[in-house]
N, C-alpha and C. Protein backbone atom coordinates (compact mmCIF):
# COMPACT_ATOMS: atom_id res chain seq x y z
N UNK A 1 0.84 -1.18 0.00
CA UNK A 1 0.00 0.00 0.00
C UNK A 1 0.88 1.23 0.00
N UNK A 2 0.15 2.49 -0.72
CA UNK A 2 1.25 3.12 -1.12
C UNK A 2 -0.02 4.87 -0.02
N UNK A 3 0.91 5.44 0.69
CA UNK A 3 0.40 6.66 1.05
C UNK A 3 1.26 7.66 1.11
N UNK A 4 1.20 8.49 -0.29
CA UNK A 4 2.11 9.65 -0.72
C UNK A 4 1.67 11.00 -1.01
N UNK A 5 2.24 12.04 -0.71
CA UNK A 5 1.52 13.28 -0.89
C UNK A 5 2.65 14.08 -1.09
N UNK A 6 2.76 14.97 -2.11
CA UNK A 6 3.64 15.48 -2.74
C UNK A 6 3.27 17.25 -2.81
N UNK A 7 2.83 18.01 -2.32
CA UNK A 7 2.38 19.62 -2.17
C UNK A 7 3.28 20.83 -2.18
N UNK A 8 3.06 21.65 -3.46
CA UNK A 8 3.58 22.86 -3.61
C UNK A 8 2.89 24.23 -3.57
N UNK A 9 3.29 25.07 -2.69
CA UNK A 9 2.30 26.27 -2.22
C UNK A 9 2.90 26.88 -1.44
N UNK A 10 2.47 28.14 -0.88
CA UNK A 10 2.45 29.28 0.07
C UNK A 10 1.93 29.11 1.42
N UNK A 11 2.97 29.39 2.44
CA UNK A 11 2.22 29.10 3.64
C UNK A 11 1.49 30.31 3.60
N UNK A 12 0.28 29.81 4.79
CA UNK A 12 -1.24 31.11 4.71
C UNK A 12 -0.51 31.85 6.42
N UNK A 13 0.32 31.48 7.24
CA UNK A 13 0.59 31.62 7.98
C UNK A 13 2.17 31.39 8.84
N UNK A 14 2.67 32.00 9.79
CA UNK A 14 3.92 31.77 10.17
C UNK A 14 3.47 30.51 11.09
N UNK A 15 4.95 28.85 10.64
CA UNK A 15 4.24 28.17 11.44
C UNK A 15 4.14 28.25 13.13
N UNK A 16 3.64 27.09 13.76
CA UNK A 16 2.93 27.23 15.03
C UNK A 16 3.63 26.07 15.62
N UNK A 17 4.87 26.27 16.49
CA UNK A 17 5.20 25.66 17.28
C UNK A 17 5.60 25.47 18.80
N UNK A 18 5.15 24.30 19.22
CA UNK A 18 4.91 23.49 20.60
C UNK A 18 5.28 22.05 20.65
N UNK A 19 5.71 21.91 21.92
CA UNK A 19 6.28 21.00 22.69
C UNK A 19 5.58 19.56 23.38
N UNK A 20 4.93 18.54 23.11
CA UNK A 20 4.57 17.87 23.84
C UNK A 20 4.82 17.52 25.26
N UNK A 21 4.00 17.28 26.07
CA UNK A 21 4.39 17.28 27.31
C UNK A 21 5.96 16.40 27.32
N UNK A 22 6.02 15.16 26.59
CA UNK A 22 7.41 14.75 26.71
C UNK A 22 8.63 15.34 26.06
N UNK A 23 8.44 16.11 25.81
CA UNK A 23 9.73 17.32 25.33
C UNK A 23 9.62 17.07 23.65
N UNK A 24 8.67 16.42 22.80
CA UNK A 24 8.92 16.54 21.55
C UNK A 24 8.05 17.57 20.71
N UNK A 25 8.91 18.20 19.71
CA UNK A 25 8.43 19.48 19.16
C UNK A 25 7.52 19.14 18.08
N UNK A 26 6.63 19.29 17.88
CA UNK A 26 5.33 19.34 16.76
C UNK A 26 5.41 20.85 16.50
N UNK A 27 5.34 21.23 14.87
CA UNK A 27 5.05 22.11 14.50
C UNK A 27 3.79 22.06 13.27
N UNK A 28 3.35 22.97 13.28
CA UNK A 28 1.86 23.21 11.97
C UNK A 28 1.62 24.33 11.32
N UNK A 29 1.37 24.07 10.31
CA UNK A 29 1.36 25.29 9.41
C UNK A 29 0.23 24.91 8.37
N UNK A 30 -0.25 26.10 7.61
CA UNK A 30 -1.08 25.25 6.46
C UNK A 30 -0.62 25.94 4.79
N UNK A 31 -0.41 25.47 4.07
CA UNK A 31 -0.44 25.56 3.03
C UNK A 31 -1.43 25.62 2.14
N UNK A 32 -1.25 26.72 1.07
CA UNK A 32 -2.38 27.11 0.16
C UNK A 32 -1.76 26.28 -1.10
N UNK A 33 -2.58 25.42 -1.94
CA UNK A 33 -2.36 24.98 -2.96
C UNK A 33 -3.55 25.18 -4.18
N UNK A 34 -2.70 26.25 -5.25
CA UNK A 34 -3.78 26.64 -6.26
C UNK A 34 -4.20 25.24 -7.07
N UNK A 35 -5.50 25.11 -7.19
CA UNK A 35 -5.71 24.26 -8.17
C UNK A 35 -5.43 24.44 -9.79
N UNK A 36 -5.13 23.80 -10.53
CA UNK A 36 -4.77 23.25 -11.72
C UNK A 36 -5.56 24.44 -12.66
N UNK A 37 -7.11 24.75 -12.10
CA UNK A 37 -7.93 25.14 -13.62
C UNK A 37 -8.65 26.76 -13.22
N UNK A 38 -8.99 27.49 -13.34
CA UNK A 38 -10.09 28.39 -13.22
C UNK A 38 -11.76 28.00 -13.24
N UNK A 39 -12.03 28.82 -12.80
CA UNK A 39 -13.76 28.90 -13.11
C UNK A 39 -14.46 29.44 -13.70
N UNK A 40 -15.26 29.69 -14.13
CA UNK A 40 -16.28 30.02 -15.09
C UNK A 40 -15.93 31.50 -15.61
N UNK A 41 -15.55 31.67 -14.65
CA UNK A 41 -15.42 33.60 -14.87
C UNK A 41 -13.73 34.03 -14.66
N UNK A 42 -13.01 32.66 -15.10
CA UNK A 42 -11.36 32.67 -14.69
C UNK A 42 -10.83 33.14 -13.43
N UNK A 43 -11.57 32.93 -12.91
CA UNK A 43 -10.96 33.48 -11.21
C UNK A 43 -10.41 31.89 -10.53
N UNK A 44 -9.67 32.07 -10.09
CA UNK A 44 -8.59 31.03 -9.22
C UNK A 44 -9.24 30.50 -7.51
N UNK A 45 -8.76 29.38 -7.63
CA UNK A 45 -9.23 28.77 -6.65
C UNK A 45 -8.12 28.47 -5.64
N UNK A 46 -7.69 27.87 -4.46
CA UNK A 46 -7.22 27.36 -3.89
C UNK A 46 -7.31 26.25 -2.87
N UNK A 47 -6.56 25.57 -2.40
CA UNK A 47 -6.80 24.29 -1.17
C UNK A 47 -6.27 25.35 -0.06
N UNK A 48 -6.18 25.10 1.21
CA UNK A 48 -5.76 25.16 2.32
C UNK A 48 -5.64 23.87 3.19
N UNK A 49 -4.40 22.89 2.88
CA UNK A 49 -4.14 21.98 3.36
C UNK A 49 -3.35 22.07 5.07
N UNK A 50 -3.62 21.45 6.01
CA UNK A 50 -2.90 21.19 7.05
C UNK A 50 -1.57 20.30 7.14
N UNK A 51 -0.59 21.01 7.60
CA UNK A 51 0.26 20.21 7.42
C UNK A 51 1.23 20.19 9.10
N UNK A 52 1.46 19.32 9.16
CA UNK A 52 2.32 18.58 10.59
C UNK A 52 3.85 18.03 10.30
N UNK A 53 4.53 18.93 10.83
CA UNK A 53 6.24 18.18 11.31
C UNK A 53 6.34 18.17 12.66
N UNK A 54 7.12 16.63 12.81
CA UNK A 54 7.62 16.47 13.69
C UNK A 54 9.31 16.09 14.37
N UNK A 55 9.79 16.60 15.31
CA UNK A 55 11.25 16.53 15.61
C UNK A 55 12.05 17.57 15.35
N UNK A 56 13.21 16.82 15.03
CA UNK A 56 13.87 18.02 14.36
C UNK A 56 13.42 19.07 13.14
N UNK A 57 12.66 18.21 11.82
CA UNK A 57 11.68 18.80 11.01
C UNK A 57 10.87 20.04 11.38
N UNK A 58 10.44 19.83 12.79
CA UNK A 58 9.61 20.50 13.38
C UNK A 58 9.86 21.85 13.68
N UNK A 59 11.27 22.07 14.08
CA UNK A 59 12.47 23.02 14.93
C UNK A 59 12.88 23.89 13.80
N UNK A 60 13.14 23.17 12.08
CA UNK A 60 13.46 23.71 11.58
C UNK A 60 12.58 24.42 10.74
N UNK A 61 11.38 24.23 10.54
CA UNK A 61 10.38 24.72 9.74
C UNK A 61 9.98 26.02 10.65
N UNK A 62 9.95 25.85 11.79
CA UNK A 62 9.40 27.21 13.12
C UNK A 62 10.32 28.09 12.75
N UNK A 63 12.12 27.81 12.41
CA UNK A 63 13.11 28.71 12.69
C UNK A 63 13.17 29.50 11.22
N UNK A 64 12.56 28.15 10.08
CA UNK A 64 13.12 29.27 8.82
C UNK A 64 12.18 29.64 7.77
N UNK A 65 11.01 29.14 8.14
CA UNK A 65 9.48 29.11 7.51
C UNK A 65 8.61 30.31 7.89
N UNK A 66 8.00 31.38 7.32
CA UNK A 66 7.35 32.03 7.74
C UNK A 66 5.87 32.25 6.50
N UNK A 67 5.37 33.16 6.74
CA UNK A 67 3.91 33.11 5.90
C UNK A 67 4.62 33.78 4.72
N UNK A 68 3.79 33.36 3.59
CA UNK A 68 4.13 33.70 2.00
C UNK A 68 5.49 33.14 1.24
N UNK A 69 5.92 32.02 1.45
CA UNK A 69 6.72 31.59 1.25
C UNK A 69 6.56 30.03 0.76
N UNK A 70 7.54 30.12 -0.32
CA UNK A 70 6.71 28.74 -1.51
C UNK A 70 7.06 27.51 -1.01
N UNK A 71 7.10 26.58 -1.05
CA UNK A 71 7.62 25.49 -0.20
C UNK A 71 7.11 24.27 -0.85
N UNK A 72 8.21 23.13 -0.87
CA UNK A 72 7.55 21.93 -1.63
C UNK A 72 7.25 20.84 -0.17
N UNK A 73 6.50 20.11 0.06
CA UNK A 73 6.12 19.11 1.12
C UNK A 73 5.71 17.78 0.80
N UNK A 74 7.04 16.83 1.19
CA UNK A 74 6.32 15.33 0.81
C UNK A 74 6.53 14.69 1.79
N UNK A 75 5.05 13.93 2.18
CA UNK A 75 4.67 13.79 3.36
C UNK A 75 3.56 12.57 2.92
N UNK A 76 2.86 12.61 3.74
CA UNK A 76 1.55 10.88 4.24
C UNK A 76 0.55 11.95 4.38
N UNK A 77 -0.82 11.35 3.90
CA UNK A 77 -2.24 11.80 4.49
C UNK A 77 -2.26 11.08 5.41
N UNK A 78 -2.75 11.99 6.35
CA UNK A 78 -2.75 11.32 7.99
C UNK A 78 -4.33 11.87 8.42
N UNK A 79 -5.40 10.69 8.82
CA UNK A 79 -6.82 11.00 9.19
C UNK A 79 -7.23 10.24 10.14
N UNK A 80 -7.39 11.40 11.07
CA UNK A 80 -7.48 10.96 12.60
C UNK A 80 -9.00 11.32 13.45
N UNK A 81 -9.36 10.64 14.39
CA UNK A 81 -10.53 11.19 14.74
C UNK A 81 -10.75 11.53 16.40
N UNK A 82 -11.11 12.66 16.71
CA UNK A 82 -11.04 12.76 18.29
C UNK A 82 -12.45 13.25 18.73
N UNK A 83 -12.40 13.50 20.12
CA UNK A 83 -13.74 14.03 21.05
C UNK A 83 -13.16 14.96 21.10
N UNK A 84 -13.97 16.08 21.60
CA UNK A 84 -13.97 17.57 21.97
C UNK A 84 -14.95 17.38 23.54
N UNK A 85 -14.51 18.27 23.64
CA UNK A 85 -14.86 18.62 25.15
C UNK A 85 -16.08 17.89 25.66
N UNK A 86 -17.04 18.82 24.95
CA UNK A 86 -18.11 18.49 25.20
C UNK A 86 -18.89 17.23 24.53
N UNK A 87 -18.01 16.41 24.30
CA UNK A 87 -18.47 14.95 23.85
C UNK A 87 -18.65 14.84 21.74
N UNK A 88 -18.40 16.00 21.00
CA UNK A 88 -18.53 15.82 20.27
C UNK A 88 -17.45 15.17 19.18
N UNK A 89 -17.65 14.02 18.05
CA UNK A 89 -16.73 13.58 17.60
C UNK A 89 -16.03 14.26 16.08
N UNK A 90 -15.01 14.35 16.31
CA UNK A 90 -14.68 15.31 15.06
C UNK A 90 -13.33 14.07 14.11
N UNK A 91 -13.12 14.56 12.92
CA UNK A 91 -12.16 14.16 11.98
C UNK A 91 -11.11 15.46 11.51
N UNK A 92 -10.11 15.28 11.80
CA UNK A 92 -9.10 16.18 11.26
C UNK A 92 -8.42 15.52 10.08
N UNK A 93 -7.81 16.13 9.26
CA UNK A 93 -7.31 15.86 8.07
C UNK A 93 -6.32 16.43 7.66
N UNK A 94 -4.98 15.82 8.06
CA UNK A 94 -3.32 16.59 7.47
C UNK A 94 -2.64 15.79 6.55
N UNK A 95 -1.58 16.74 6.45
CA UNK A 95 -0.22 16.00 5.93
C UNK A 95 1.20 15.99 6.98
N UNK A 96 1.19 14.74 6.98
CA UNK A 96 2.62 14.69 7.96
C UNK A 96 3.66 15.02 7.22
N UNK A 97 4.58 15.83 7.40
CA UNK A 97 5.57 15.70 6.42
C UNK A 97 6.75 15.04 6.82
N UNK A 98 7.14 14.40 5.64
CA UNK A 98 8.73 13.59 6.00
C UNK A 98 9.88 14.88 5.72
N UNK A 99 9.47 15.50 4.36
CA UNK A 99 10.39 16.63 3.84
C UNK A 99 9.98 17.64 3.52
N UNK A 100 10.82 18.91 4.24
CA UNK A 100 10.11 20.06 3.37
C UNK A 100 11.59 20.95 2.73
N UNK A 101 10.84 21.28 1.69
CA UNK A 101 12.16 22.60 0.64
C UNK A 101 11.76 23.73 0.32
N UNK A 102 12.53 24.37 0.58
CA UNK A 102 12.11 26.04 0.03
C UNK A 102 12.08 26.09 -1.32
N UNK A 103 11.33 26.42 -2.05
CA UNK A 103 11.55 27.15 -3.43
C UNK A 103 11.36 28.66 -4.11
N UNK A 104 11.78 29.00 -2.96
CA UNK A 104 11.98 30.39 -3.19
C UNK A 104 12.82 31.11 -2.13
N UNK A 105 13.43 32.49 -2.28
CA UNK A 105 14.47 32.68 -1.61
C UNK A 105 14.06 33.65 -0.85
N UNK A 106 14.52 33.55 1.00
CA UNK A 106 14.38 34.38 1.31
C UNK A 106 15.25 35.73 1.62
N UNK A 107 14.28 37.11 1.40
CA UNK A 107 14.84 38.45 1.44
C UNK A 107 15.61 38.62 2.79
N UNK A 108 16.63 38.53 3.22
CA UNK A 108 17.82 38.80 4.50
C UNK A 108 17.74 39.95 4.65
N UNK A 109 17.67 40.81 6.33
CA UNK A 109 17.55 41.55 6.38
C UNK A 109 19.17 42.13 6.61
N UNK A 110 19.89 43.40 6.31
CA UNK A 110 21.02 43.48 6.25
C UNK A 110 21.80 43.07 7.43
N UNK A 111 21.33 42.98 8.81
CA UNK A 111 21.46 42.79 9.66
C UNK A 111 21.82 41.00 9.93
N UNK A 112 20.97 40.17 9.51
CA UNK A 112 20.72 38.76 9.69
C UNK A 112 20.96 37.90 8.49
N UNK A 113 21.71 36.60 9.39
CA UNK A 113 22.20 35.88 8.06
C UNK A 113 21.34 35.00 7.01
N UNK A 114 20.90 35.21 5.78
CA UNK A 114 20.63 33.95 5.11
C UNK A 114 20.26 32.95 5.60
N UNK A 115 18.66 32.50 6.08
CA UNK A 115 18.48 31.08 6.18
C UNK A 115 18.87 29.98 5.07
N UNK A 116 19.16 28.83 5.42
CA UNK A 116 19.49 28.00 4.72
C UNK A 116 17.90 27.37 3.47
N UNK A 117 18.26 27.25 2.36
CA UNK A 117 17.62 27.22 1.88
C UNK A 117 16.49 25.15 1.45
N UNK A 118 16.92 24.46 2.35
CA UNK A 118 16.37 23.35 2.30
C UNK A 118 16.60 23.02 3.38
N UNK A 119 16.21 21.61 4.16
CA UNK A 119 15.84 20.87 4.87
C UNK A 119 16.91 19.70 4.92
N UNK A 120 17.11 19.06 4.07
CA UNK A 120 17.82 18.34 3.41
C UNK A 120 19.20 18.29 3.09
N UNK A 121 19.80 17.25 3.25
CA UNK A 121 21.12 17.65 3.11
C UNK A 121 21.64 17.74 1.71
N UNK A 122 22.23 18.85 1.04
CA UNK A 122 22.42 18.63 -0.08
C UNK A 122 23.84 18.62 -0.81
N UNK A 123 23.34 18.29 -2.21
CA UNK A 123 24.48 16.70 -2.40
C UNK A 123 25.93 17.64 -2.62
N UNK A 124 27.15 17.38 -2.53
CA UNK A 124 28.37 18.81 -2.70
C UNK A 124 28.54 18.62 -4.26
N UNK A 125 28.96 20.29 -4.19
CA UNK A 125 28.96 20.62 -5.54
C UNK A 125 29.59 20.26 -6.51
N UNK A 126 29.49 19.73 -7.42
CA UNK A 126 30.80 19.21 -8.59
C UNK A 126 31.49 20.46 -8.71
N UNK A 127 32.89 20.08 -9.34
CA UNK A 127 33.49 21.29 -9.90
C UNK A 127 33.17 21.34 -10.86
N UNK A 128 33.39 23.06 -11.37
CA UNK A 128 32.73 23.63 -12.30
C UNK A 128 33.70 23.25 -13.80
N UNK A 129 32.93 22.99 -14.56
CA UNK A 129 33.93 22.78 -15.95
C UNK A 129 33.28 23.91 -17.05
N UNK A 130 34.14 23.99 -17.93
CA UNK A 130 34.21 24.95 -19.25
C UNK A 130 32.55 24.24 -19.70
N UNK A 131 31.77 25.27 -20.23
CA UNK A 131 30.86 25.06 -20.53
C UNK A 131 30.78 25.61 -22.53
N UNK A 132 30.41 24.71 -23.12
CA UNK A 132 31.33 24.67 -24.60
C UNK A 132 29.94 25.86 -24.92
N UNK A 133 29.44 26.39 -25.24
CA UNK A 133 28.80 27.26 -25.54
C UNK A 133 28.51 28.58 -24.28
């Protein structure tokens, strides 16, 4: 069985992070994902998906993630169901993510250094060779 989710979009918000009582960091954020087509009158649509990291993932998305910022997320649909207070039963509906990447760069303020631009460790650079054109 295969549960994959692959999401590119704008966070709608700076994410939201907290600590479980046993010291592990959960963070959440949601992502806007435009759909594919227009409507009748060409006006644009969007998703507002939920999305969940956890751990270190978690630490780093709080420190270098903020709202309006493009981001790719591949992660699991995760559908869970709880009580609320007052006895009522509800369904929430996220994406856990395994990975997240920036795809777009952020503006440094002259003051502060360059966040790193992925999650991921990435691969070292070849050296550069003569490029024949």
């Amino acid at each position: 069985m295969l549960n994959r989710v692959v999401l590119i979009g704008r966070l709608t918000r700076d994410p939201e992070l907290r600590y479980l009582p046993s010291g592990q960091p959960v963070a959440t954020f949601t992502l806007a994902v435009d759909r594919p087509f227009a409507g009748p009158q060409g006006e644009r649509k969007a998703d507002f998906i939920p999305v969940v990291a956890w751990r270190k993932l978690a630490e780093q998305v709080s420190q270098h993630l903020a709202k309006g910022r493009l981001v790719a997320v591949d992660g699991r649909l995760q559908i869970r169901e709880y009580e609320t207070q007052d006895g009522q039963r509800r369904r929430a509906v996220e994406v856990v993510a395994d990975h997240v990447r920036f795809l777009d760069r952020k503006v440094a303020e002259p003051t502060e250094a360059a966040a790193p631009e992925e999650f991921e460790p990435a691969p070292e650079p070849e050296e550069e060779e003569d490029v024949p054109f």
